[in-house]
Protein backbone atom coordinates (compact mmCIF):
# COMPACT_ATOMS: atom_id res chain seq x y z
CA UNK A 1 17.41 -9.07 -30.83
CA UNK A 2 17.56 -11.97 -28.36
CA UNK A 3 18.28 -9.57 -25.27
CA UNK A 4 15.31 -6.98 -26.62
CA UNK A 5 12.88 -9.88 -26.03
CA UNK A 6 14.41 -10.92 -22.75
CA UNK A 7 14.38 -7.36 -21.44
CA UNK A 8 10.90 -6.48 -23.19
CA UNK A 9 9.64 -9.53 -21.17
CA UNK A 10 10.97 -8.61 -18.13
CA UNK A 11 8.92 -5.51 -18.30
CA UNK A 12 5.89 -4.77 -16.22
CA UNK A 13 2.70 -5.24 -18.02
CA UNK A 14 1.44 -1.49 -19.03
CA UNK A 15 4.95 -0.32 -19.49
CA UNK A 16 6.86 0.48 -22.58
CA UNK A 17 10.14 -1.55 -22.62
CA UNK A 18 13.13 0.04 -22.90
CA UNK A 19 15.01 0.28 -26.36
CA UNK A 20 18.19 0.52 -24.56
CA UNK A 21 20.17 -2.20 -24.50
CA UNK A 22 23.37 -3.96 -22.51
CA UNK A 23 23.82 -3.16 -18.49
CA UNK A 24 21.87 0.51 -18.88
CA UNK A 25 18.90 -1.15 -20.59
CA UNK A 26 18.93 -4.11 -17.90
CA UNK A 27 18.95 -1.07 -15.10
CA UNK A 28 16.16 0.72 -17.11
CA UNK A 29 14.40 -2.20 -17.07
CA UNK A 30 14.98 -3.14 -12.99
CA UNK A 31 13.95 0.67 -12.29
CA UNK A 32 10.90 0.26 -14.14
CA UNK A 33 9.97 -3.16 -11.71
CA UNK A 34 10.77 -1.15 -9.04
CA UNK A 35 8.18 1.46 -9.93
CA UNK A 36 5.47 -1.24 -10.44
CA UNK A 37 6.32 -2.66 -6.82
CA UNK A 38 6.10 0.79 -5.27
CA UNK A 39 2.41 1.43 -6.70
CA UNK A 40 1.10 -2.13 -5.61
CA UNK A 41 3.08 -1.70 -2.51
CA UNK A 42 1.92 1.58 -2.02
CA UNK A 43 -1.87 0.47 -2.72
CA UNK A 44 -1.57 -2.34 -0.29
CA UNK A 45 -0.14 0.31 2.42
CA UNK A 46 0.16 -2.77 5.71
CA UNK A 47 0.69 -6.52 5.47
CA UNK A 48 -1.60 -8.31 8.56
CA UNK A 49 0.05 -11.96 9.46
CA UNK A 50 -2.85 -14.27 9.17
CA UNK A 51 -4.11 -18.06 10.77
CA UNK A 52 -3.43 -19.25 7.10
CA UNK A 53 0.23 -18.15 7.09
CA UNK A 54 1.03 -18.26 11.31
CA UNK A 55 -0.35 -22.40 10.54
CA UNK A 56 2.04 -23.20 7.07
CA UNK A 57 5.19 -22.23 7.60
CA UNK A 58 6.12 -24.76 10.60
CA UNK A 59 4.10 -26.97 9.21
CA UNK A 60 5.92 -26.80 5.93
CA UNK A 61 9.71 -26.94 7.83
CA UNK A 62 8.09 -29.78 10.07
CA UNK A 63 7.16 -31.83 6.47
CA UNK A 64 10.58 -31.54 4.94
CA UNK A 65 11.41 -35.26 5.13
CA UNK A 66 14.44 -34.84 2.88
CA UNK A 67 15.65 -32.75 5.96
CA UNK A 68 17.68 -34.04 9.27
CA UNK A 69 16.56 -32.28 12.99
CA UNK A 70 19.57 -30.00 12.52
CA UNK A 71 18.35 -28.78 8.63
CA UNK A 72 15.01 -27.98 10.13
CA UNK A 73 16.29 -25.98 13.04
CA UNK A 74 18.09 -24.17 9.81
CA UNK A 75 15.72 -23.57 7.90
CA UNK A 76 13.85 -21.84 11.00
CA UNK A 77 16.68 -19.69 11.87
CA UNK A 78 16.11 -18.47 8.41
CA UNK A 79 12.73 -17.86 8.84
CA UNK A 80 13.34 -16.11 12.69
CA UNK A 81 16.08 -13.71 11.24
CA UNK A 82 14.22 -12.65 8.15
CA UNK A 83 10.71 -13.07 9.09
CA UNK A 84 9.88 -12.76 12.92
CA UNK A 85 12.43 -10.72 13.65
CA UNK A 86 10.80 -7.84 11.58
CA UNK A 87 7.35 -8.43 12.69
CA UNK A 88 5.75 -7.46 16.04
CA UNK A 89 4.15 -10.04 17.63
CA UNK A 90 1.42 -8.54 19.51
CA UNK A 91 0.27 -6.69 16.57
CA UNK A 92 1.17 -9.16 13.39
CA UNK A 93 1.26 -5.95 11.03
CA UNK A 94 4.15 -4.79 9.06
CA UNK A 95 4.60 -2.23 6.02
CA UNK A 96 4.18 -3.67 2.73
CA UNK A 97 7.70 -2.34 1.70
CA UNK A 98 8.96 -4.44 5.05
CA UNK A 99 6.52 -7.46 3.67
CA UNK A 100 8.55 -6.94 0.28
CA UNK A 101 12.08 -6.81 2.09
CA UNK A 102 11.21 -10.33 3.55
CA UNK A 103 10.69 -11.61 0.12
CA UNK A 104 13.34 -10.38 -1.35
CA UNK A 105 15.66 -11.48 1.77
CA UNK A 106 13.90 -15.08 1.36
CA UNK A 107 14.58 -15.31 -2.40
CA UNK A 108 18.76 -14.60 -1.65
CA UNK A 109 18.37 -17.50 0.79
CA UNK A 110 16.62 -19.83 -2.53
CA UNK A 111 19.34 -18.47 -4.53
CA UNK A 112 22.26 -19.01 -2.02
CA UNK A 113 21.32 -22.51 -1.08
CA UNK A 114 20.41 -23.38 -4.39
CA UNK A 115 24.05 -22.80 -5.79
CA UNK A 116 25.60 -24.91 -2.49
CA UNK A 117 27.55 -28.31 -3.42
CA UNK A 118 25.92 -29.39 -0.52
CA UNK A 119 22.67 -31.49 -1.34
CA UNK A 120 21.44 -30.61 2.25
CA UNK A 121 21.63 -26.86 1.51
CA UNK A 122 19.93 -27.26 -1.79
CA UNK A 123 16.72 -29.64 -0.47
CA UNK A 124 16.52 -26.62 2.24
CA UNK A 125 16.18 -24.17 -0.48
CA UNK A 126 12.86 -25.73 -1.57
CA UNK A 127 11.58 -25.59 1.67
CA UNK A 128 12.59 -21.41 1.87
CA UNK A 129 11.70 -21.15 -1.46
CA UNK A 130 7.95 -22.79 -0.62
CA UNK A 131 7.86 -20.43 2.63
CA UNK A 132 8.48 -17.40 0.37
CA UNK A 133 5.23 -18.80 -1.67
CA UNK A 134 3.10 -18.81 1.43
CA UNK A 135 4.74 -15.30 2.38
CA UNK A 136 4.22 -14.24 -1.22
CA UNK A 137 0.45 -15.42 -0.84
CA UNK A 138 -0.09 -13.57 2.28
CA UNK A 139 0.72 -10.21 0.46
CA UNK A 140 -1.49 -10.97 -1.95
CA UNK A 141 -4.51 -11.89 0.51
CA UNK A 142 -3.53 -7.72 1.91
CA UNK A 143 -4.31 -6.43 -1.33
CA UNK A 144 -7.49 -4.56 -1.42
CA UNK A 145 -8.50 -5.46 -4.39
CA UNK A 146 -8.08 -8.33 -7.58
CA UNK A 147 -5.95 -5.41 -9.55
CA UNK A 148 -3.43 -4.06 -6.86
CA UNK A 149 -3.35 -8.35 -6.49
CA UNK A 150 -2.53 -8.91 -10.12
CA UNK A 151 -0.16 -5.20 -10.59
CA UNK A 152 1.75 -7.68 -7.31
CA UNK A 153 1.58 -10.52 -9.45
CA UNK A 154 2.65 -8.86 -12.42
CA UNK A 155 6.17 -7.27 -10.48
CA UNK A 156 6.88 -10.63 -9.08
CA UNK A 157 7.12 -11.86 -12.71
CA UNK A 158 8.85 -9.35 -13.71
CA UNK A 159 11.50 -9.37 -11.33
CA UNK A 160 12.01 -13.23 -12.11
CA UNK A 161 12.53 -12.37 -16.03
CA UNK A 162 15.03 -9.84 -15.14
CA UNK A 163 17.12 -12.12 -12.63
CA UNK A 164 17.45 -13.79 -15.91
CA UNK A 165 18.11 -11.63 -18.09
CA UNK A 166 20.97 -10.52 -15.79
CA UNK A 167 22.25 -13.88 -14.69
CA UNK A 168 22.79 -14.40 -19.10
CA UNK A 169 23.85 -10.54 -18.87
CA UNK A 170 26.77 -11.49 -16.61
CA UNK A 171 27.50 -15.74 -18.38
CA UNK A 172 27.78 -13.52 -21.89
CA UNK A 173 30.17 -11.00 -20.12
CA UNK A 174 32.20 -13.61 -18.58
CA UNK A 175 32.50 -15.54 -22.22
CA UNK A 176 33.18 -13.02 -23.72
């Protein structure tokens, strides 16, 4: 009963949860987030860098007091590879499926550094994990309207239920 909740809660709003249960209800369930991304995604269509975003994220590196120079040359590595690497300068437009790639590539970098024994590693996955909040924001600001907005909203979570439900998917496995 415990894993019904988890995975009916890890469903997208307006979708029937799965009755399966175990790894092919978690992968019903992670199919069905998929689909709610793809319709927001597909609603929102391009992702336009704005001032708002361009100004926070060096500013938010440059705060990181817990971080030494070398941390915060890092953490912006992290952000060159996934972030301006993928995005075209003189036009500051990407695909919203590219947009969602970035967040998804900046969320592994919260959940690697997060798991370091390294305290260094783990203060620098706050700061990534507060860049992927501004990054999350600016997809938002490209919706068209307040419903494509909340469907985003909605998927993102989604997909943070079921990255729980999965991470006590694989502990139970591991116990048992």
């Amino acid at each position: 009963e415990l894993q019904r909740t988890a995975i009916a809660r890890a469903t997208p709003a307006g979708t029937i949860p799965t009755r399966t249960l175990g790894r092919e209800g978690i992968e019903e369930t992670a199919n069905a987030v998929s689909d709610a991304y793809r319709v927001a995604l597909d609603k929102i269509g391009t992702v336009k860098l704005d001032q708002q975003f361009l100004n926070s994220s060096p500013q938010i590196v440059q705060r990181a007091v817990a971080l030494n120079p070398q941390q915060k040359a890092d953490v912006a590595n992290v952000v060159e590879q996934v972030i301006s690497s993928r995005v075209n300068p003189s036009q500051g437009v990407i695909t919203a499926d590219i947009a969602k790639t970035i967040d998804s590539d900046l969320g592994s970098y919260v959940r690697e550094f997060s798991r370091s024994s390294q305290a260094s590693e783990r203060q620098a996955a706050g700061v990534v994990r507060e860049i992927q909040s501004q990054w999350r924001d600016l997809i938002r600001r490209n919706a068209p309207d307040t419903a494509t907005a909340n469907m985003l909203d909605d998927a993102n979570r989604a997909v943070a239920n079921l990255l729980r439900v999965e991470k006590a998917s694989i502990k139970s496995g591991s116990q048992g």
